[in-house]
N, C-alpha and C. Protein backbone atom coordinates (compact mmCIF):
# COMPACT_ATOMS: atom_id res chain seq x y z
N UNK A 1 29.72 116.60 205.06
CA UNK A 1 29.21 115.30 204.71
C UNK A 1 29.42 114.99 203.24
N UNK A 2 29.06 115.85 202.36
CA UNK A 2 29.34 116.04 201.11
C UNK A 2 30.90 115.14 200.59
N UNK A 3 31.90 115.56 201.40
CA UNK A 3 33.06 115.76 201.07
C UNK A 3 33.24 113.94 201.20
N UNK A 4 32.91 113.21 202.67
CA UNK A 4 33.07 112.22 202.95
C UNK A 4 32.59 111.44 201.82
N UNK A 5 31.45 111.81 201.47
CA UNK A 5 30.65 110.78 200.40
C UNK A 5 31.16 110.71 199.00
N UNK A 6 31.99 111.53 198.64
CA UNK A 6 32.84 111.89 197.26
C UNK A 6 33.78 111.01 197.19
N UNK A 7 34.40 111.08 198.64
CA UNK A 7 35.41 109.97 199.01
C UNK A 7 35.21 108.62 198.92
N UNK A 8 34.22 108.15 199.51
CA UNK A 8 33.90 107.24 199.93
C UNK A 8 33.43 106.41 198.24
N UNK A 9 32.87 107.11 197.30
CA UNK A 9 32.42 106.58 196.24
C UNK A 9 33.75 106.21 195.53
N UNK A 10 34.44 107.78 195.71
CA UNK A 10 36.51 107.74 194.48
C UNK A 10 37.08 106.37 195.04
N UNK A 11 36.89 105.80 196.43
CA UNK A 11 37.63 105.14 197.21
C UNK A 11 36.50 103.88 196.19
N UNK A 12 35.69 103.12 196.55
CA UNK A 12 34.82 102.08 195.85
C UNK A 12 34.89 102.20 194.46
N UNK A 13 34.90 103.53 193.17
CA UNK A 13 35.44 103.31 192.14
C UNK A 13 36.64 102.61 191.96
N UNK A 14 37.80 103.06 192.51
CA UNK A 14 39.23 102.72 192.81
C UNK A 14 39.15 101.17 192.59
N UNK A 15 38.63 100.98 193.88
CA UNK A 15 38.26 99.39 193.88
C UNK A 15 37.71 98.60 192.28
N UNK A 16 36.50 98.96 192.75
CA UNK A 16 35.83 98.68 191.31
C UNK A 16 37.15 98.32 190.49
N UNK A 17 37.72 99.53 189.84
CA UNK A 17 38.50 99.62 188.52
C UNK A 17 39.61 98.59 188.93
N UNK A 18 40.24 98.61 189.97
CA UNK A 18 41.39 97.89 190.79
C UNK A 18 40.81 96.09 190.20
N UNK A 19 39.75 95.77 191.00
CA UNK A 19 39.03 94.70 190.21
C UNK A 19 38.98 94.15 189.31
N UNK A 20 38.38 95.50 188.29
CA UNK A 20 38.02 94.63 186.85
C UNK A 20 39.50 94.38 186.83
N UNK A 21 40.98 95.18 186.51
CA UNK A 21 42.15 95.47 186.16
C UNK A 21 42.63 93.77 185.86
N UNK A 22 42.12 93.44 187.61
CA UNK A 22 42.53 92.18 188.09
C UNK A 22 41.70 90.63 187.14
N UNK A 23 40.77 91.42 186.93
CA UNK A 23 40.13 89.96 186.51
C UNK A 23 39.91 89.92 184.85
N UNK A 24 41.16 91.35 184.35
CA UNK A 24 41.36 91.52 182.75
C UNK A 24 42.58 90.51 182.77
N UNK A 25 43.46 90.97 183.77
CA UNK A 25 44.63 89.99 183.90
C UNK A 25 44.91 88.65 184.07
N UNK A 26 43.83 88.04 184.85
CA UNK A 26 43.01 86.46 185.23
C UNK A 26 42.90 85.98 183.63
N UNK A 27 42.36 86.61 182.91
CA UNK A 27 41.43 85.86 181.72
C UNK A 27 42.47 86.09 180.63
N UNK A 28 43.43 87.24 180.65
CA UNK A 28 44.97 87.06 179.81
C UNK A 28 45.85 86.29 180.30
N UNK A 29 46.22 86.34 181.03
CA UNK A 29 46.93 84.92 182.01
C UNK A 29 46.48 83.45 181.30
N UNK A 30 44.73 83.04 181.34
CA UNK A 30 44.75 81.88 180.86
C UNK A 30 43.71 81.80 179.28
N UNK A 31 44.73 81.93 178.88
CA UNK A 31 44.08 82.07 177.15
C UNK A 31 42.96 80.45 177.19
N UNK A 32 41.75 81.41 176.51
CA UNK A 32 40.90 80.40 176.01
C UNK A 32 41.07 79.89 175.11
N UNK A 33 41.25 78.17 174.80
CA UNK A 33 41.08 77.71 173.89
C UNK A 33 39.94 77.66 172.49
N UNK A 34 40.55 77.31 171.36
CA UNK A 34 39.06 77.13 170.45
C UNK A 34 39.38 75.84 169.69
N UNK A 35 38.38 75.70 169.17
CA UNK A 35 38.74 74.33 167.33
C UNK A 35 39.76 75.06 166.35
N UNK A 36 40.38 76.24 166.30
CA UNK A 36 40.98 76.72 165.88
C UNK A 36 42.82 76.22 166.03
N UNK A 37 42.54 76.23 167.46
CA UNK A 37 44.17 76.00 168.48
C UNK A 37 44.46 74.77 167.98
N UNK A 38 43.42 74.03 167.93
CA UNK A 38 43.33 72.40 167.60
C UNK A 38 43.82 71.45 166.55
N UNK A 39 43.47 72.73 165.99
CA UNK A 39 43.59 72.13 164.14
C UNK A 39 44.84 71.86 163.99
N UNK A 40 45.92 71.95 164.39
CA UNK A 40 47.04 70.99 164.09
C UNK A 40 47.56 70.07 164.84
N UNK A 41 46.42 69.91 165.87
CA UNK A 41 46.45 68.09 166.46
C UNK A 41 45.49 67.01 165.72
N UNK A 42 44.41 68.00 164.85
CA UNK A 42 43.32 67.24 164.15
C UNK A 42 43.41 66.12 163.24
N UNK A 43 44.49 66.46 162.90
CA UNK A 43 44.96 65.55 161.40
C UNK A 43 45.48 64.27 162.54
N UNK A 44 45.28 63.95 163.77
CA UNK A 44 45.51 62.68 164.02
C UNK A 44 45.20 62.57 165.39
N UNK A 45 44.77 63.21 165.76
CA UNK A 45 43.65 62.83 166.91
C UNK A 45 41.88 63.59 166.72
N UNK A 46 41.63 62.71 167.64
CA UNK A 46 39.75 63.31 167.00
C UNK A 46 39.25 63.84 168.39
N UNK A 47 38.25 64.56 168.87
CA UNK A 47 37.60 65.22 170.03
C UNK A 47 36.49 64.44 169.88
N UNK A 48 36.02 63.16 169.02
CA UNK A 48 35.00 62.56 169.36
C UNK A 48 35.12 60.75 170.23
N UNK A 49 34.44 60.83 171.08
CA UNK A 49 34.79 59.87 172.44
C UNK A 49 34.20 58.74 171.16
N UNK A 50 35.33 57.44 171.38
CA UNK A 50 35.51 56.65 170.96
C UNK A 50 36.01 56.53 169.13
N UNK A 51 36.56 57.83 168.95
CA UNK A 51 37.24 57.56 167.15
C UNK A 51 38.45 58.08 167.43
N UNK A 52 38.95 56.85 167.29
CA UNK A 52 40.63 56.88 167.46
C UNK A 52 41.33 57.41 165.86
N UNK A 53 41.92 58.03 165.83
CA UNK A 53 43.24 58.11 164.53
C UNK A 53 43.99 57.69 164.36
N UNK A 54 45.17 58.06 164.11
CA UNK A 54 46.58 57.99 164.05
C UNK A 54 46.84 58.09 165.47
N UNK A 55 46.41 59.39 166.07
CA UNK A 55 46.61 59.09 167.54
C UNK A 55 45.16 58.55 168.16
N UNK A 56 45.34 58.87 170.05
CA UNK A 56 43.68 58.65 170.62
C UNK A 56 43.10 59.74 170.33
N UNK A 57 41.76 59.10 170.51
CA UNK A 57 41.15 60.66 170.75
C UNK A 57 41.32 61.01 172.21
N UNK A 58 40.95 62.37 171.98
CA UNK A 58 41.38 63.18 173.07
C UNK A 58 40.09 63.55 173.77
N UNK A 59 39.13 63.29 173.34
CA UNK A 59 37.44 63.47 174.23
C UNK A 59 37.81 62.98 175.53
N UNK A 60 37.39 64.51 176.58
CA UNK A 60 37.85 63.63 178.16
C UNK A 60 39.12 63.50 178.46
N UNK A 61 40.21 63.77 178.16
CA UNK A 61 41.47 63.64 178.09
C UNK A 61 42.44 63.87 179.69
N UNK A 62 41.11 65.74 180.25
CA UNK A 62 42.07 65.78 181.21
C UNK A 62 41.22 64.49 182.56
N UNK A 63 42.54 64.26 183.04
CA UNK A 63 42.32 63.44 184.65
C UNK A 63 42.35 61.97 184.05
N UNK A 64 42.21 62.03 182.73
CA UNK A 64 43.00 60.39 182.18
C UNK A 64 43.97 59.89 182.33
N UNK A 65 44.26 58.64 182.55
CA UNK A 65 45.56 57.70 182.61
C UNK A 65 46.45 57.73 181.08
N UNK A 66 47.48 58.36 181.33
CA UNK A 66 47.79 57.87 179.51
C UNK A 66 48.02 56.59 179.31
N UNK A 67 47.69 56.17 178.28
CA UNK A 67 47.87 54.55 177.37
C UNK A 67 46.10 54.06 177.71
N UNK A 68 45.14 55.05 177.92
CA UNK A 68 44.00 54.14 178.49
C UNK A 68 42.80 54.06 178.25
N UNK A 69 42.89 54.64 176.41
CA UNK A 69 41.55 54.86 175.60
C UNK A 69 41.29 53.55 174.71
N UNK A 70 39.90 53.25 175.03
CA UNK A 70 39.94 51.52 174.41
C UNK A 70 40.42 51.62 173.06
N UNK A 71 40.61 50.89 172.57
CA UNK A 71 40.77 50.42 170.95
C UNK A 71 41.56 51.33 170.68
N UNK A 72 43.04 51.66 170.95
CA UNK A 72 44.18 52.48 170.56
C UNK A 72 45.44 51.40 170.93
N UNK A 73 45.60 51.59 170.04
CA UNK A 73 47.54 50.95 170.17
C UNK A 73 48.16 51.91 170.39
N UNK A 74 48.46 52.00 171.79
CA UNK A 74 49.72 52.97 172.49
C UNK A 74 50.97 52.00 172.48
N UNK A 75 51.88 52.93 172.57
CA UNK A 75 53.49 52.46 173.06
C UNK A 75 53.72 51.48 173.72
N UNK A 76 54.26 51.00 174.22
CA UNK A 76 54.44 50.19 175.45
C UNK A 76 55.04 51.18 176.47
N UNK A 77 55.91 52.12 175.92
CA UNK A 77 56.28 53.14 177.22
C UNK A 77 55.30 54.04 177.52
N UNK A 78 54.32 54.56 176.67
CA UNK A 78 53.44 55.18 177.25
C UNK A 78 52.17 54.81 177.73
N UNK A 79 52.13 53.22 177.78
CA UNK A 79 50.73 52.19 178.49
C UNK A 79 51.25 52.56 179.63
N UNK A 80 53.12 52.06 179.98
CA UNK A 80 53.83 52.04 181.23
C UNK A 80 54.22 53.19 181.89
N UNK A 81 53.93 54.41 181.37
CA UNK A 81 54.23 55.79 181.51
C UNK A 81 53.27 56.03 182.82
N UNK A 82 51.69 55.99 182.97
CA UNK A 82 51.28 56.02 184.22
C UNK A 82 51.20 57.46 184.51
N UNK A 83 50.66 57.81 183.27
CA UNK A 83 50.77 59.79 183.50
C UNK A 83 49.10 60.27 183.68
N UNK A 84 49.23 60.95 184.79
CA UNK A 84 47.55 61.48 184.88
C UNK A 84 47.72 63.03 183.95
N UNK A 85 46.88 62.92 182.79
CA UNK A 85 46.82 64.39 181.94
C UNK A 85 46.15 65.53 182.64
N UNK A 86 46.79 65.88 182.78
CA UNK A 86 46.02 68.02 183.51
C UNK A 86 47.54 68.61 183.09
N UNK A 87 47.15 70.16 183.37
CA UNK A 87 48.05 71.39 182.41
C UNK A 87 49.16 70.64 182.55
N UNK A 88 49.97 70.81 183.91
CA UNK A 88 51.47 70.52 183.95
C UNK A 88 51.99 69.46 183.21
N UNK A 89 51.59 68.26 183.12
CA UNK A 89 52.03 66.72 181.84
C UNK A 89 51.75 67.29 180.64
N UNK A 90 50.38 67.41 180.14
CA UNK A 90 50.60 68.17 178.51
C UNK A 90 51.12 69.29 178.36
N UNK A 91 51.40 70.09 179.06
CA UNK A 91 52.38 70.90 178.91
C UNK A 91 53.71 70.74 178.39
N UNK A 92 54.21 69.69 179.20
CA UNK A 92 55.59 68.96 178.89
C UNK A 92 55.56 67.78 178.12
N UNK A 93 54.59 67.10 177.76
CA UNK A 93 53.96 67.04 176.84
C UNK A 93 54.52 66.70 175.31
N UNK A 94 53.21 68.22 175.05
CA UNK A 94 53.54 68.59 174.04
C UNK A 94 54.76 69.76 173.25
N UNK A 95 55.44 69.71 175.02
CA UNK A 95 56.60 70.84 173.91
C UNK A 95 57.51 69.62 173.76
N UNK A 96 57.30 68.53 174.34
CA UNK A 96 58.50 67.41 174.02
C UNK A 96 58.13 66.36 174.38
N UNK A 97 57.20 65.54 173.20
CA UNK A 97 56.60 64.17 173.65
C UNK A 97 57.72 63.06 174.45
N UNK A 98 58.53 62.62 173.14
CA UNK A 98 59.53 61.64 173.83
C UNK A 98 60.76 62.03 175.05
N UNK A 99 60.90 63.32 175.23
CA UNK A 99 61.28 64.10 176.54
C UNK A 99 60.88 63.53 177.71
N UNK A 100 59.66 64.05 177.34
CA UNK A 100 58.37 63.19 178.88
C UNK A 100 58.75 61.41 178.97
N UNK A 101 58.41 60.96 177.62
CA UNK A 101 58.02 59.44 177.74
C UNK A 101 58.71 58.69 176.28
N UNK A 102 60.06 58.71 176.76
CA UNK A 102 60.85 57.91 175.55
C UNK A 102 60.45 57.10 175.29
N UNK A 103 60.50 56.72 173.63
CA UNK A 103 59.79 55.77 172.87
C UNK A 103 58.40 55.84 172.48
N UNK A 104 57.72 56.82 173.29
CA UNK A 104 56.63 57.05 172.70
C UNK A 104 56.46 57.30 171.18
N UNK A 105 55.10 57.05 170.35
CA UNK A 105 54.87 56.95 169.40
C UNK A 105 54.59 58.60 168.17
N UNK A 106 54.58 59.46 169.59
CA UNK A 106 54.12 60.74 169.26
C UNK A 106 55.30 61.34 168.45
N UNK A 107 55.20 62.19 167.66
CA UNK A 107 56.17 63.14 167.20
C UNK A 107 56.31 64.24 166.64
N UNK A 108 55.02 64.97 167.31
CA UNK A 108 54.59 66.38 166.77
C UNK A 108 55.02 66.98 168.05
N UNK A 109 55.53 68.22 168.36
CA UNK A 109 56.08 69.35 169.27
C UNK A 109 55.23 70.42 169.33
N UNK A 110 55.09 70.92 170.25
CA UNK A 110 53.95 72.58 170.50
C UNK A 110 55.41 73.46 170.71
N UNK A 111 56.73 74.30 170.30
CA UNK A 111 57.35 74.68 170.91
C UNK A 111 57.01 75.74 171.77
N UNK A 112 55.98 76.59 171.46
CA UNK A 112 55.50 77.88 171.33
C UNK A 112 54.28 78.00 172.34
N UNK A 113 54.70 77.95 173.77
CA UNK A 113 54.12 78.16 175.46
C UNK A 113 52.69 78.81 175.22
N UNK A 114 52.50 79.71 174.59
CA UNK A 114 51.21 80.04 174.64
C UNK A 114 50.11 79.37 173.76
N UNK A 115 50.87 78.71 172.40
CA UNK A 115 50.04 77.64 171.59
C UNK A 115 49.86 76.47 172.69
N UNK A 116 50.74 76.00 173.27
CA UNK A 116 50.27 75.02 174.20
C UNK A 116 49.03 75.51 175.08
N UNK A 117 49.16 76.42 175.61
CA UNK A 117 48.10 76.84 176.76
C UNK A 117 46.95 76.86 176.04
N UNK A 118 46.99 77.50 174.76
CA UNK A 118 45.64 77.19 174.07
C UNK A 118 45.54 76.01 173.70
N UNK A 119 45.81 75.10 173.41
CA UNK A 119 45.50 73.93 172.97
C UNK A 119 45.09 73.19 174.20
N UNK A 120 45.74 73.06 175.50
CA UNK A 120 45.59 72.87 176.58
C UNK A 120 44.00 73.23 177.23
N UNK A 121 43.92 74.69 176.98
CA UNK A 121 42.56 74.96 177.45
C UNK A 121 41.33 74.43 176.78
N UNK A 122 41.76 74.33 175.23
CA UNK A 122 40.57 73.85 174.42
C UNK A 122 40.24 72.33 175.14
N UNK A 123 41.76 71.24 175.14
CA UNK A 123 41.35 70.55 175.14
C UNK A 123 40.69 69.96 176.94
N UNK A 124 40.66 71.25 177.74
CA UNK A 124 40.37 70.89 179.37
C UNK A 124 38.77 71.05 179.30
N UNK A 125 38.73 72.05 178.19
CA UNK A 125 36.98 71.95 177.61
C UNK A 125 36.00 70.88 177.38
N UNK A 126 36.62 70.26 176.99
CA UNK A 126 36.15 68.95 176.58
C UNK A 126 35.62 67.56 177.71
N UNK A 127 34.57 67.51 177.80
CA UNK A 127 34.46 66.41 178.40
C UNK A 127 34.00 65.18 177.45
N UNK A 128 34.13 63.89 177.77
CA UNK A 128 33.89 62.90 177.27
C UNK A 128 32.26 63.13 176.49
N UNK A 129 31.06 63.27 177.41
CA UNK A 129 30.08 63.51 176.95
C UNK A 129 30.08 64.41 176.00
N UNK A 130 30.31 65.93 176.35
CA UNK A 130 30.17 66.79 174.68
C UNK A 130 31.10 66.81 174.35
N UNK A 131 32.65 66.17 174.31
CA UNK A 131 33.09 66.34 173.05
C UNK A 131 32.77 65.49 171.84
N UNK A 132 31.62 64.50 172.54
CA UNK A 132 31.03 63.73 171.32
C UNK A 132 29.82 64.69 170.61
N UNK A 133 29.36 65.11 171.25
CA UNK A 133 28.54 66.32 170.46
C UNK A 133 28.95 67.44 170.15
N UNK A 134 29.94 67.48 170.08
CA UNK A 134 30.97 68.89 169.42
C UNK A 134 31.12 68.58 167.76
């Protein structure tokens, strides 16, 4: 009986460790964003709902229509662009604004896939409500 129960625990450690392994890999896979990632979209967009910059703000951003934050002068190609924001669009995005949506007004680049993902995650953080209290 002894022998079974030795097993039976090595076999559920296994697991266990098999697990965490898996859910070290989950949380490296999707890098968390911070205000850190941010800081070189800051100088012209804001995370507070309703203060526009140079660009929109970005408070609330993902599941938005692009061109569709009040009191911003967008493009005319990117009012007409008709892009819903989640990972895959800012993704492509920001490694190549006018790529996505020629004529757009944008002209800063993320080239660097994992700066995007962080910037991406920071900004999926954000909802309209607290990114005004952020």
């Amino acid at each position: 009986m002894e022998v079974g129960k030795i097993g039976h625990t090595a076999i559920g450690a296994t697991a266990f460790l098999a697990g965490m392994s898996m859910a070290w890999l989950a949380s490296a896979a999707a890098p968390a964003g911070s205000p850190a990632d941010f800081s070189r979209c800051a100088g012209c967009h804001s995370i507070e709902a309703g203060q526009n910059k140079i660009g929109p703000s970005l408070a609330g951003v993902f599941g938005r229509t692009s061109g569709s934050v009040p009191g911003y002068n967008y493009s005319t190609p990117l009012k007409n662009a008709h892009l819903t924001w989640d990972e895959q669009t800012l993704d492509k995005f920001l490694q190549s604004p006018s790529g996505l949506v020629h004529g757009t007004k944008m002209f800063a680049t993320v080239p660097d896939a994992d700066t995007r993902q962080r910037i991406i995650a920071y900004l999926k953080s954000l909802s309209p409500q607290s990114a005004a209290s952020k």
